[in-house]
C-alpha atoms as a PDB file:
ATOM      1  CA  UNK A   1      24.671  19.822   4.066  1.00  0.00           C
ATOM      2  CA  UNK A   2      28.151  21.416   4.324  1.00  0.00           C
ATOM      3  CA  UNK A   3      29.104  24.771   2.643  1.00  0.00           C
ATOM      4  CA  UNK A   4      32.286  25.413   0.822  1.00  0.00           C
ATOM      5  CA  UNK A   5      33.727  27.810  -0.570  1.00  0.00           C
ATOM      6  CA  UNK A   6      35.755  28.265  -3.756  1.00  0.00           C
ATOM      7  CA  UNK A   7      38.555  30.405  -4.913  1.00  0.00           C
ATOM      8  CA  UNK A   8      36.393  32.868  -6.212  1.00  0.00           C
ATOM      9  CA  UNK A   9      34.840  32.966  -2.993  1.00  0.00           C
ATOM     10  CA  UNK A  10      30.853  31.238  -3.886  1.00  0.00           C
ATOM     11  CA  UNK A  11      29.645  29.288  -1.714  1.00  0.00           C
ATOM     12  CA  UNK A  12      28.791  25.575  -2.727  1.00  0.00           C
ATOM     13  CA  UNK A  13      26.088  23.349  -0.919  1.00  0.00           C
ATOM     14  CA  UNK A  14      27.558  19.414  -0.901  1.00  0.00           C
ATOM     15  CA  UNK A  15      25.244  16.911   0.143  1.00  0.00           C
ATOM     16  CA  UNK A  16      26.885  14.411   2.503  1.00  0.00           C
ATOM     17  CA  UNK A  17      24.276  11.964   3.462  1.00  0.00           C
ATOM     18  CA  UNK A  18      24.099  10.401   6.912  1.00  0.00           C
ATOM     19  CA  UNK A  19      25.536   6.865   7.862  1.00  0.00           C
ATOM     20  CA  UNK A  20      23.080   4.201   6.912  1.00  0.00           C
ATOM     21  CA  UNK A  21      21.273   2.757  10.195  1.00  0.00           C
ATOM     22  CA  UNK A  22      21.441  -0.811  11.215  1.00  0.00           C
ATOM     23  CA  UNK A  23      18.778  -3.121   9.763  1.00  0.00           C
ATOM     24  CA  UNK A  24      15.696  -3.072  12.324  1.00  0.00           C
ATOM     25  CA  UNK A  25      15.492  -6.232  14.273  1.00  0.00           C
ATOM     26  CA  UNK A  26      13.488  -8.571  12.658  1.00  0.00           C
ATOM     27  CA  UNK A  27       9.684  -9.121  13.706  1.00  0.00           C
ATOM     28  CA  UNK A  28       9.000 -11.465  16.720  1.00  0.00           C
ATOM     29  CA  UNK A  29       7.512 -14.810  15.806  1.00  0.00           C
ATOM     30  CA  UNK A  30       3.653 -15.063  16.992  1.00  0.00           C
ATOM     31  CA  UNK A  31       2.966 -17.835  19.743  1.00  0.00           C
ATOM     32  CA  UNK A  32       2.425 -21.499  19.290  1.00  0.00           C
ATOM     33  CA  UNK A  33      -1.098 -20.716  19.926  1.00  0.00           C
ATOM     34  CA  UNK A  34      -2.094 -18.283  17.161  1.00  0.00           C
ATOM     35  CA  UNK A  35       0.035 -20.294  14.823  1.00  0.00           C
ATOM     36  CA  UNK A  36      -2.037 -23.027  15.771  1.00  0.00           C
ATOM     37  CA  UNK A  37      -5.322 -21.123  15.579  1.00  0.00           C
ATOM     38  CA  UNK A  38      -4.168 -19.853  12.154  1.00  0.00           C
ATOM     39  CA  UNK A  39      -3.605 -23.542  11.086  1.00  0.00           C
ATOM     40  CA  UNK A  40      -6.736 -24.505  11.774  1.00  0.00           C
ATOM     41  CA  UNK A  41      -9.037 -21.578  10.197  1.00  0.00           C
ATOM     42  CA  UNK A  42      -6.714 -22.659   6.774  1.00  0.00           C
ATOM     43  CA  UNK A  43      -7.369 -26.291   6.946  1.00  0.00           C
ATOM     44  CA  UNK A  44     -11.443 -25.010   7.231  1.00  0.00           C
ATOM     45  CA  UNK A  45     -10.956 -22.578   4.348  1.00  0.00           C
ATOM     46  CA  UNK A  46     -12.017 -19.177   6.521  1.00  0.00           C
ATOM     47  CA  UNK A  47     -10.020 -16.286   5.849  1.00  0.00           C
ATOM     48  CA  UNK A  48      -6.747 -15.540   7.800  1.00  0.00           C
ATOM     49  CA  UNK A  49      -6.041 -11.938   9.155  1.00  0.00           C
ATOM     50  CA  UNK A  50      -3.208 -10.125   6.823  1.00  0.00           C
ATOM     51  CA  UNK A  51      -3.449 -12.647   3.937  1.00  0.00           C
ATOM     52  CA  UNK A  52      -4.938 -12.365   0.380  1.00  0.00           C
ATOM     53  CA  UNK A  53      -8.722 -13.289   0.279  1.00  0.00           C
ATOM     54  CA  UNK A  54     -10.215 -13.633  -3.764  1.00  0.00           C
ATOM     55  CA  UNK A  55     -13.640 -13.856  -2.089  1.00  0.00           C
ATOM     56  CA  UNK A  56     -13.443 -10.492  -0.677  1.00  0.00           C
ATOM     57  CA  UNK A  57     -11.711  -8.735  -3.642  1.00  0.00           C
ATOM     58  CA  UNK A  58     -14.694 -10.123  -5.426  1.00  0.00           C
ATOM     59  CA  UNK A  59     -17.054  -9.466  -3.438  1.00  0.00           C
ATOM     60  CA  UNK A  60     -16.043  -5.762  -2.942  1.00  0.00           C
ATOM     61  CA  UNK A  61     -14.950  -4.795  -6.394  1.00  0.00           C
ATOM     62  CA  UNK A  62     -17.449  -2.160  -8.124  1.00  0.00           C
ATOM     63  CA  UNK A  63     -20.123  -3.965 -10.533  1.00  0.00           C
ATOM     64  CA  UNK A  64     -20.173  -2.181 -14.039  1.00  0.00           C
ATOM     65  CA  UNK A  65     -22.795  -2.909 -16.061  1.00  0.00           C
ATOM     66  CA  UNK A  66     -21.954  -2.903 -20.333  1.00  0.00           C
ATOM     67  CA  UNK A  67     -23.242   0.797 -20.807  1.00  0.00           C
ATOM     68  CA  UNK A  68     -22.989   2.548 -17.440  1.00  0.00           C
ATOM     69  CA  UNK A  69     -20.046   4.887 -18.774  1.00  0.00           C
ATOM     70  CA  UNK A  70     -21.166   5.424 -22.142  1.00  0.00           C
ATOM     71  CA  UNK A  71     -19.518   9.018 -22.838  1.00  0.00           C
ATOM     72  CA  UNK A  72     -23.021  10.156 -23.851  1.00  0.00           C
ATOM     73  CA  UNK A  73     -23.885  13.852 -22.865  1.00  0.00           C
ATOM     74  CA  UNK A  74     -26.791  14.532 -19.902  1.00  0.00           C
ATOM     75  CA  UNK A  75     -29.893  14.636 -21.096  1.00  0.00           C
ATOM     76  CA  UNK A  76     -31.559  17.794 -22.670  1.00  0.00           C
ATOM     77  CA  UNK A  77     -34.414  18.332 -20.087  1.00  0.00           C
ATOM     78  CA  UNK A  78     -33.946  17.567 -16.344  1.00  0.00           C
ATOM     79  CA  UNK A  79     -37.056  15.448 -15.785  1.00  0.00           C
ATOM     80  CA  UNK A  80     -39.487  18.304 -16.194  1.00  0.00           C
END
């Protein structure tokens, strides 16, 4: 920030924001080989590293059952 100063002699903060950096280089393509290897788990329907997998989302989402969260109060005794 840079401070100025006015007639009346208060001080006044100005933000002056930095140059914008150059846009990072863009990410190396992977070898032949794993692009290969990649091809071929897709074409046998496994799951590729770093892509979107419904099975998994599935299979990890939280099972609620109709009732679980009902709002009701705890019981009155505490098993007793």
């Amino acid at each position: 920030m840079t401070t100025t100063y006015t007639a009346l002699g208060r001080q006044r903060r100005i933000f002056v924001p930095q140059p914008a950096s150059p846009a990072p280089p863009p990410a190396p393509q992977d070898p032949p080989i794993y692009r290969d290897l990649l091809r071929a788990w897709a074409d046998r329907g496994r799951t590729l590293p770093g892509r979107h997998d419904p099975e998994w989302v599935r299979l990890a989402a939280p099972t609620v059952t109709r009732g679980q969260f009902s709002g009701f109060p705890a019981p009155q005794h505490d098993g007793r």
